[in-house]
Protein backbone atom coordinates (compact mmCIF):
# COMPACT_ATOMS: atom_id res chain seq x y z
CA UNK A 1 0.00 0.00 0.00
CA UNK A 2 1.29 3.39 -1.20
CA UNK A 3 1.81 5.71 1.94
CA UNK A 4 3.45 8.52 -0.91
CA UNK A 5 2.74 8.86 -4.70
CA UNK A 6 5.38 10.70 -6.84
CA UNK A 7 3.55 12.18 -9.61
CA UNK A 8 5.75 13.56 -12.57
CA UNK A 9 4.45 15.75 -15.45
CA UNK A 10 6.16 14.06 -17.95
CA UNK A 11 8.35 10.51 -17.78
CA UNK A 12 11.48 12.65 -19.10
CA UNK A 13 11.50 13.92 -15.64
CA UNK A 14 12.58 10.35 -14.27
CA UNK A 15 16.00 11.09 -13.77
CA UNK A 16 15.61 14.77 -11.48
CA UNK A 17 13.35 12.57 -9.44
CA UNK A 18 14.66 9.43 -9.14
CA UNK A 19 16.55 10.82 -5.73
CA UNK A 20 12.83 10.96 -3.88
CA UNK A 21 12.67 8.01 -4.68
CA UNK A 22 15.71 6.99 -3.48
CA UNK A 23 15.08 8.44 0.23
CA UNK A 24 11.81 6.85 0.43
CA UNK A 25 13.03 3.26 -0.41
CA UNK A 26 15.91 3.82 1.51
CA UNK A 27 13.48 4.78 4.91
CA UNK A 28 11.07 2.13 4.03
CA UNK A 29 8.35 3.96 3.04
CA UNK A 30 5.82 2.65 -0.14
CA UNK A 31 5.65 5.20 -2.51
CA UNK A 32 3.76 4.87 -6.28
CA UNK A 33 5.90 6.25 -9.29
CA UNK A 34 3.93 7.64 -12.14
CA UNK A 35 3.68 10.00 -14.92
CA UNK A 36 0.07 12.23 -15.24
CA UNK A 37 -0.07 15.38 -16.02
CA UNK A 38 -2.47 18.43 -15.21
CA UNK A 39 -2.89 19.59 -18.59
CA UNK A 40 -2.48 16.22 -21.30
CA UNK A 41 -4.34 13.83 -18.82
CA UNK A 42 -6.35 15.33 -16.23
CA UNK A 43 -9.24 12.57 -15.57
CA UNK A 44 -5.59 10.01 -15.16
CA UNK A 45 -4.72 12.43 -12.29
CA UNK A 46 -7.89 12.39 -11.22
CA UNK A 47 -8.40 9.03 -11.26
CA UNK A 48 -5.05 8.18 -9.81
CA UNK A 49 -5.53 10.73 -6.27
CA UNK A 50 -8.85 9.14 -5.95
CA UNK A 51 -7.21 5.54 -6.38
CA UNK A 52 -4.47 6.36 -4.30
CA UNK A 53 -6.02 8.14 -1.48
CA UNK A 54 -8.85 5.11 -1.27
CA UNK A 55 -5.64 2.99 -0.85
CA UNK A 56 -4.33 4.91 1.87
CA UNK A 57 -2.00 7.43 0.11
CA UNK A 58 -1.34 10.05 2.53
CA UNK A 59 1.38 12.43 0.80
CA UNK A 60 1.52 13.28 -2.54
CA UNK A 61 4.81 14.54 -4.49
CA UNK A 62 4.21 16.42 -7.55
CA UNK A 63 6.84 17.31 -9.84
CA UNK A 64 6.34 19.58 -12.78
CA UNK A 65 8.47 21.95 -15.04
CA UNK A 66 7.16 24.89 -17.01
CA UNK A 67 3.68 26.11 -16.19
CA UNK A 68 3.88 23.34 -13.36
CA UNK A 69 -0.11 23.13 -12.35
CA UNK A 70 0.50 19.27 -11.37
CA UNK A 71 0.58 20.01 -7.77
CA UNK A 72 -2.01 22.40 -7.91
CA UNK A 73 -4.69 19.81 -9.78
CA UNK A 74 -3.59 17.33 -7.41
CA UNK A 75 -4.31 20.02 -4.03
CA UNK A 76 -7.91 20.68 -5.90
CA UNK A 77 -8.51 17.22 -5.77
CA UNK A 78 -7.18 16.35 -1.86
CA UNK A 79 -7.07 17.52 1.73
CA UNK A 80 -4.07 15.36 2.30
CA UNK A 81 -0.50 17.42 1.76
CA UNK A 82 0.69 18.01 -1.44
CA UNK A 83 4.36 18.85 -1.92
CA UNK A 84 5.62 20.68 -5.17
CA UNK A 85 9.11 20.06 -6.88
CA UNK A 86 9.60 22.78 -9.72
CA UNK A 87 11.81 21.70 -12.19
CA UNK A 88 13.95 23.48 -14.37
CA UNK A 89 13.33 22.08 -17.81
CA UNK A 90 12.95 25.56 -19.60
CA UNK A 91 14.88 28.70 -21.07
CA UNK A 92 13.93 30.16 -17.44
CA UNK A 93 15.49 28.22 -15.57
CA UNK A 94 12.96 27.46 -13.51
CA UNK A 95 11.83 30.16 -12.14
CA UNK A 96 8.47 29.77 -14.23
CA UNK A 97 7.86 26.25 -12.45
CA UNK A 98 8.50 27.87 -8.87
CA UNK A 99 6.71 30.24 -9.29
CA UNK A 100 3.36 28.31 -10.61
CA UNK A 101 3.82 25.80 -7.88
CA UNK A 102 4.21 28.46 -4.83
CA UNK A 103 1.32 30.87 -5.83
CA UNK A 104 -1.46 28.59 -4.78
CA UNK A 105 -5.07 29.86 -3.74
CA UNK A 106 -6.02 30.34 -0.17
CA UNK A 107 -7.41 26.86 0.81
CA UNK A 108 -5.33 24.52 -1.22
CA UNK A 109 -1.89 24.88 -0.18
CA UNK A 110 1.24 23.52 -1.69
CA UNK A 111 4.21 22.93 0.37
CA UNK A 112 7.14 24.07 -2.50
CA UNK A 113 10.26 22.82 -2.05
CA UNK A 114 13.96 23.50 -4.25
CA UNK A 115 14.19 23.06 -7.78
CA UNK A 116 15.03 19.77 -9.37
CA UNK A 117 17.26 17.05 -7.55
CA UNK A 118 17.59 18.92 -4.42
CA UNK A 119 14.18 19.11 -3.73
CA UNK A 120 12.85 16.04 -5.24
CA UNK A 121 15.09 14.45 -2.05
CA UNK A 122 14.06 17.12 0.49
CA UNK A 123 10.18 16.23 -0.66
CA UNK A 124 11.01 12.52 0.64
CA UNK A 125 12.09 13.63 3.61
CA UNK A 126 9.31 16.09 4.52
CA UNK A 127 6.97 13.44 3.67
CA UNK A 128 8.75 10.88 5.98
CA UNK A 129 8.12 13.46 8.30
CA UNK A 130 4.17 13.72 7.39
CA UNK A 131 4.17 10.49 7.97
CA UNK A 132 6.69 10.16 10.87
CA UNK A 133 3.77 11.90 12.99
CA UNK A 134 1.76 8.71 13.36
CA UNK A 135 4.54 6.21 12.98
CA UNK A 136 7.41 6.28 15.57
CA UNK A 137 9.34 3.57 14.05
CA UNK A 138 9.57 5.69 11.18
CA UNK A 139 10.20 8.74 13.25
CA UNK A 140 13.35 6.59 14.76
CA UNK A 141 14.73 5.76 11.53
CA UNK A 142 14.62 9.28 10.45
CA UNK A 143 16.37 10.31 13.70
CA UNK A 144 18.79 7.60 13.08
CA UNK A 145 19.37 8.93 9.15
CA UNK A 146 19.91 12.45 10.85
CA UNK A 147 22.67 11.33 13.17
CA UNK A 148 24.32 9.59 10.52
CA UNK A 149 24.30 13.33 8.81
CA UNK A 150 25.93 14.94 11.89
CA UNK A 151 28.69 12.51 11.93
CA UNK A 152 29.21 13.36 8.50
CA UNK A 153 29.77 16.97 9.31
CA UNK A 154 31.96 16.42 11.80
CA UNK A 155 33.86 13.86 10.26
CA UNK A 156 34.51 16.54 7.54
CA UNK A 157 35.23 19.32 10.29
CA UNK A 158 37.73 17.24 11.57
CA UNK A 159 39.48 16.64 8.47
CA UNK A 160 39.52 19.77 7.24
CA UNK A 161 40.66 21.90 10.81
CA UNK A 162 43.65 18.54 10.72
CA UNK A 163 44.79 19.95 7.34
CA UNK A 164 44.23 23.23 8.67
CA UNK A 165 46.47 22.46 11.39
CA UNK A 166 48.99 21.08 9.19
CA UNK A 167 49.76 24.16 6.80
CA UNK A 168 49.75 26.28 9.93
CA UNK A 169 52.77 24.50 11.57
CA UNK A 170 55.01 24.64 8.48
């Protein structure tokens, strides 16, 4: 059973979101992969929230590029969250998928995240969070992933204030 679907606009967007789907694998989380899109197959996105949500969906990911209204069909069609990854697949850079996926009418919010790879992971983890609320073995293996960042920090501190050290004493 799908806890997340990862909509994408267009299957040419596979590769800036295989990375969500990465995180969610990786943190054990079900997730559906698909390809609908607001404006070529609406009654397919449609009919996919309704499926979804009946099965017990309770995040969808929604990442578009250009006018970007994926999120927003999905949010007209659910109360559960919808997050937004803008993607960058035009002459402007992205800024025309942003900003179509952040201006979203009082009532049916879209939580936006970064453009592209960055925030196709960051989506995964906000909706391991979502989902982390009502699930505390989840909510361990996120604190657990999160540790594992902080060690990698320091790790890298380390290294670099020992090199630092170095060039100092010649």
């Amino acid at each position: 059973m799908a806890k997340v679907a990862v909509f994408m606009g267009s299957a040419s967007d596979e590769d800036l979101m295989k990375p969500c789907t990465e995180v969610l694998q990786k943190l054990g989380i079900d997730y559906a992969f698909t390809v609908t899109s607001a404006h070529r197959t609406p009654e397919r996105t449609e009919r996919l929230v309704t499926e979804l949500e009946a099965g017990g969906c309770q995040v969808f990911i929604c990442a578009a590029g250009m006018a970007a209204h994926l999120a927003g069909a999905v949010s007209a069609r659910t109360t559960k969250p919808v997050l937004g990854v803008p993607l960058a697949v035009t002459p402007l850079g992205g800024m025309d998928a942003l900003f179509a996926t952040v201006q979203m009418p009082p009532g049916f919010p879209v939580g936006t995240l970064a453009l592209d790879k960055a925030g196709a992971k960051n989506a995964a983890w906000l909706a391991a969070q979502i989902l982390a609320l009502s699930d505390p073995a989840l909510a361990e293996r996120l604190k657990a992933e999160r540790a594992g960042f902080i060690k990698a920090v320091e790790a890298g501190a380390a290294k670099v204030e020992a090199a630092d050290a170095e060039r100092r004493a010649k």
